[in-house]
Protein backbone atom coordinates (compact mmCIF):
# COMPACT_ATOMS: atom_id res chain seq x y z
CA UNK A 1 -11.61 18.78 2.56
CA UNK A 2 -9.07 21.28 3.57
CA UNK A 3 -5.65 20.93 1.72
CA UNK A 4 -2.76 19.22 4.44
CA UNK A 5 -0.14 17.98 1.58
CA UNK A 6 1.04 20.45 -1.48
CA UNK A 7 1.44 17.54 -3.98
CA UNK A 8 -2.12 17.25 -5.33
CA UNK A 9 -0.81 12.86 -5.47
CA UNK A 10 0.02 12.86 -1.35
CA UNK A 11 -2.74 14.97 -0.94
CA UNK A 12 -5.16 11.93 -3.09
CA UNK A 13 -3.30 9.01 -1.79
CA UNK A 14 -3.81 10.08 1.73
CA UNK A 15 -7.85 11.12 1.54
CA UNK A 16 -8.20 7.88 -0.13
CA UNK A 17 -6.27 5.78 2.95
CA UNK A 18 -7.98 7.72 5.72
CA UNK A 19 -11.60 7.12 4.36
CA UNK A 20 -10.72 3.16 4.41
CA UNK A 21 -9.67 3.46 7.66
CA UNK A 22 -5.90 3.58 7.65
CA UNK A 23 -4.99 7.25 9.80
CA UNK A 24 -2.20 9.05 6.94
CA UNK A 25 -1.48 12.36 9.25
CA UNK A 26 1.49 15.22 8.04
CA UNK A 27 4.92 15.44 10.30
CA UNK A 28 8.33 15.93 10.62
CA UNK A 29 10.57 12.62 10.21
CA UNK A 30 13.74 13.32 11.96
CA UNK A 31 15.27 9.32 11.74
CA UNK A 32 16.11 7.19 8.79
CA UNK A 33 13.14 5.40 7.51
CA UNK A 34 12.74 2.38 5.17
CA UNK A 35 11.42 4.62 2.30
CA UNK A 36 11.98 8.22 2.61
CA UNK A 37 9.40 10.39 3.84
CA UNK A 38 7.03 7.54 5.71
CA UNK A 39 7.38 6.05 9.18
CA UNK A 40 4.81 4.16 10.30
CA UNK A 41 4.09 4.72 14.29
CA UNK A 42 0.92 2.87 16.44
CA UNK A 43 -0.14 1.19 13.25
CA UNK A 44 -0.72 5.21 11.41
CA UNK A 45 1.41 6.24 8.56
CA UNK A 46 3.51 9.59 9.37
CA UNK A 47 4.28 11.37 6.28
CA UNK A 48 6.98 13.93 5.74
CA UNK A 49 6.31 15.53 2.10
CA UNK A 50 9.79 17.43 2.18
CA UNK A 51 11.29 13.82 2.23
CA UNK A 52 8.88 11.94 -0.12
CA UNK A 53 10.81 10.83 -2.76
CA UNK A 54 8.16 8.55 -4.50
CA UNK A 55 4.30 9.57 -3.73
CA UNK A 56 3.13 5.94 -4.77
CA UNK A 57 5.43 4.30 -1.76
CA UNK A 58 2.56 5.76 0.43
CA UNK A 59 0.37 2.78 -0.79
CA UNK A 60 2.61 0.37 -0.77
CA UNK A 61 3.56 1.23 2.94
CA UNK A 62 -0.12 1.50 3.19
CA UNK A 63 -0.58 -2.21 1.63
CA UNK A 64 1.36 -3.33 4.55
CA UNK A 65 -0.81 -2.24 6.84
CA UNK A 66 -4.07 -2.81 5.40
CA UNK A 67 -3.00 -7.04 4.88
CA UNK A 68 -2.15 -7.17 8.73
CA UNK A 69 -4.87 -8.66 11.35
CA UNK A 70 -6.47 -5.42 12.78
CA UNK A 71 -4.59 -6.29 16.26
CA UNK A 72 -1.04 -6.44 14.24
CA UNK A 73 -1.77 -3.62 12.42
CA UNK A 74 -2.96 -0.97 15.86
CA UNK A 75 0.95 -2.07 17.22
CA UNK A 76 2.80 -1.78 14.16
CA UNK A 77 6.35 0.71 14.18
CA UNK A 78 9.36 1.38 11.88
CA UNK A 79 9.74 -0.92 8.92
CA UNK A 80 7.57 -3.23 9.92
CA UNK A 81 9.94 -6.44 10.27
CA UNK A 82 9.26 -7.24 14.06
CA UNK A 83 5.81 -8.60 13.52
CA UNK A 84 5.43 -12.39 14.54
CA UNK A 85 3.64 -12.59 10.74
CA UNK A 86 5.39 -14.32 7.79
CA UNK A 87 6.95 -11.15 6.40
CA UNK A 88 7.07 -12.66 2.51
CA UNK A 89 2.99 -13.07 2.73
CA UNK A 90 2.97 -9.96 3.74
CA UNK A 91 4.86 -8.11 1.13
CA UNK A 92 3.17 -10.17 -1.82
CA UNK A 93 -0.37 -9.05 -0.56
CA UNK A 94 0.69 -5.69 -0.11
CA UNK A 95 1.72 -5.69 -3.90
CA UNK A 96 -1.21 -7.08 -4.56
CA UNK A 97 -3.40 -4.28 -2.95
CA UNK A 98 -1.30 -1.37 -4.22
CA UNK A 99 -2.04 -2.86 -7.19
CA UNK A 100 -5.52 -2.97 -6.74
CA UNK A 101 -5.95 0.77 -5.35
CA UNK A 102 -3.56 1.91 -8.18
CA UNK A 103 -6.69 0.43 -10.17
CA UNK A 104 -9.17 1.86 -7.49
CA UNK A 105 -8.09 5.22 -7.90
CA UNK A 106 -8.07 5.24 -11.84
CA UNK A 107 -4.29 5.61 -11.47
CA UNK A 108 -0.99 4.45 -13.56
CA UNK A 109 0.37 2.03 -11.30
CA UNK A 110 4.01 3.27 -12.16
CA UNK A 111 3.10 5.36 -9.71
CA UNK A 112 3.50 2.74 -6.74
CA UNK A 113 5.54 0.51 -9.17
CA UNK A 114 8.44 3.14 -10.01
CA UNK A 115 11.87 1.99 -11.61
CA UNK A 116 13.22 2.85 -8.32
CA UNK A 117 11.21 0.74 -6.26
CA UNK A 118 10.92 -3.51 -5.79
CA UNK A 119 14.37 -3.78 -5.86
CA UNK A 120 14.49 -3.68 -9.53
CA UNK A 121 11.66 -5.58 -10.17
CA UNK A 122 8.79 -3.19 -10.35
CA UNK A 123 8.71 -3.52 -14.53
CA UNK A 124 8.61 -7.38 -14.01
CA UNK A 125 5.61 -6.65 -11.32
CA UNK A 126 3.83 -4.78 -13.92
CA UNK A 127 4.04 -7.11 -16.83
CA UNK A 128 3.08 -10.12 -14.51
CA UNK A 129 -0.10 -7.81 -13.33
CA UNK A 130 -0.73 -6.85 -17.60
CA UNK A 131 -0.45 -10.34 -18.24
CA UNK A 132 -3.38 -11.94 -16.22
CA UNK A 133 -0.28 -13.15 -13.34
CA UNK A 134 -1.37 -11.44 -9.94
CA UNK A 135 0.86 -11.95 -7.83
CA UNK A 136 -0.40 -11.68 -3.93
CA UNK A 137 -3.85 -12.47 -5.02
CA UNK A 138 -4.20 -16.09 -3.29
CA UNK A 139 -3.50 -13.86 0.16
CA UNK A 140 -6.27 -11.38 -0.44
CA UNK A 141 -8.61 -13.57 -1.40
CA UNK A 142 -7.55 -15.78 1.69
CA UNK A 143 -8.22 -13.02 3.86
CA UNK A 144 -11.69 -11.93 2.34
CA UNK A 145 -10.99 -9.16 0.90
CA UNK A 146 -11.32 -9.71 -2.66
CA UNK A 147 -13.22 -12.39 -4.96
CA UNK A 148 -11.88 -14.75 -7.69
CA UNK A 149 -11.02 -13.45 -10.96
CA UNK A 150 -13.58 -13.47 -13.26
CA UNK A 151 -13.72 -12.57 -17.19
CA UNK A 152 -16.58 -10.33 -16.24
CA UNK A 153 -15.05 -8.45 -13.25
CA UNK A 154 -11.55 -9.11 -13.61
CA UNK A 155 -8.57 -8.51 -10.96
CA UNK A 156 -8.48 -7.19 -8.44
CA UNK A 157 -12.26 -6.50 -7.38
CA UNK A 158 -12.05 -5.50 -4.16
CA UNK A 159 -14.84 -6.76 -1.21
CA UNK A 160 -12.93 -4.95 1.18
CA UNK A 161 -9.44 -2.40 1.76
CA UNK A 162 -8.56 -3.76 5.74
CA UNK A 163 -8.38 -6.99 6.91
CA UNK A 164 -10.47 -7.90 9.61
């Protein structure tokens, strides 16, 4: 695979999300975006690595996308708000999946779940995830793409990354 990002992180994170299915392509942001250095545009994630601030918003952002109906997802723009979908149900699955391809990827999730991010709350996040509490689960399970915890298999085991 020839080398589009110079942070060997935006460089995994986006390989990972384009073999799933979710386009990650390199560009030049010129607007204010929800988190710096990502605008999403015709349901693709635009990434400007001069303005990335936090490499593990990309799956988060990412998350978003990947919890949406396949129809949402093609039309999606900007931060995402203007969808017609309950926003909240939304945001908890994406956690949940970030979560999940944090685990995927053999990766700290501090990565997605930085002190800077979830409003404060990403430590709280990550000791409800340590402690057995997954928060967003019920939605991805819901939608098919994952399976019931199990003692054997544990959270999150992933059937499938995009909603269909």
């Amino acid at each position: 695979m020839e080398l589009v990002y110079k942070n060997a992180l935006v460089q995994q994170l986006a390989g990972f999300l384009n073999e799933i299915g979710l386009e990650v392509i390199p560009g030049k942001i010129t607007g204010k975006t929800f988190l710096p250095g990502i605008e999403v545009k015709a349901g693709r994630l635009l990434v400007d690595e001069a303005q990335l601030l936090y490499p593990g918003d990309l799956l988060h952002e990412a998350g978003h996308l990947a919890v949406m109906p396949p129809a949402l997802r093609r039309t999606m723009n900007g931060d995402l708000l203007e969808t017609g979908a309950d926003m909240d149900l939304i945001e908890v699955a994406a956690i949940a999946w970030s979560y999940a391809a944090c685990l995927h990827l053999k990766m700290d999730p501090r990565v997605v779940f930085h002190p800077a991010g979830y409003r404060g709350k990403a430590a709280a996040l990550l000791l409800s995830f340590n402690c057995g509490v997954y928060p967003g689960a019920n939605q991805l399970l819901a939608a098919g793409m994952t399976q019931p915890p199990t003692h054997s298999a544990g959270y999150p085991s992933m059937l499938k990354w995009l909603r269909e």
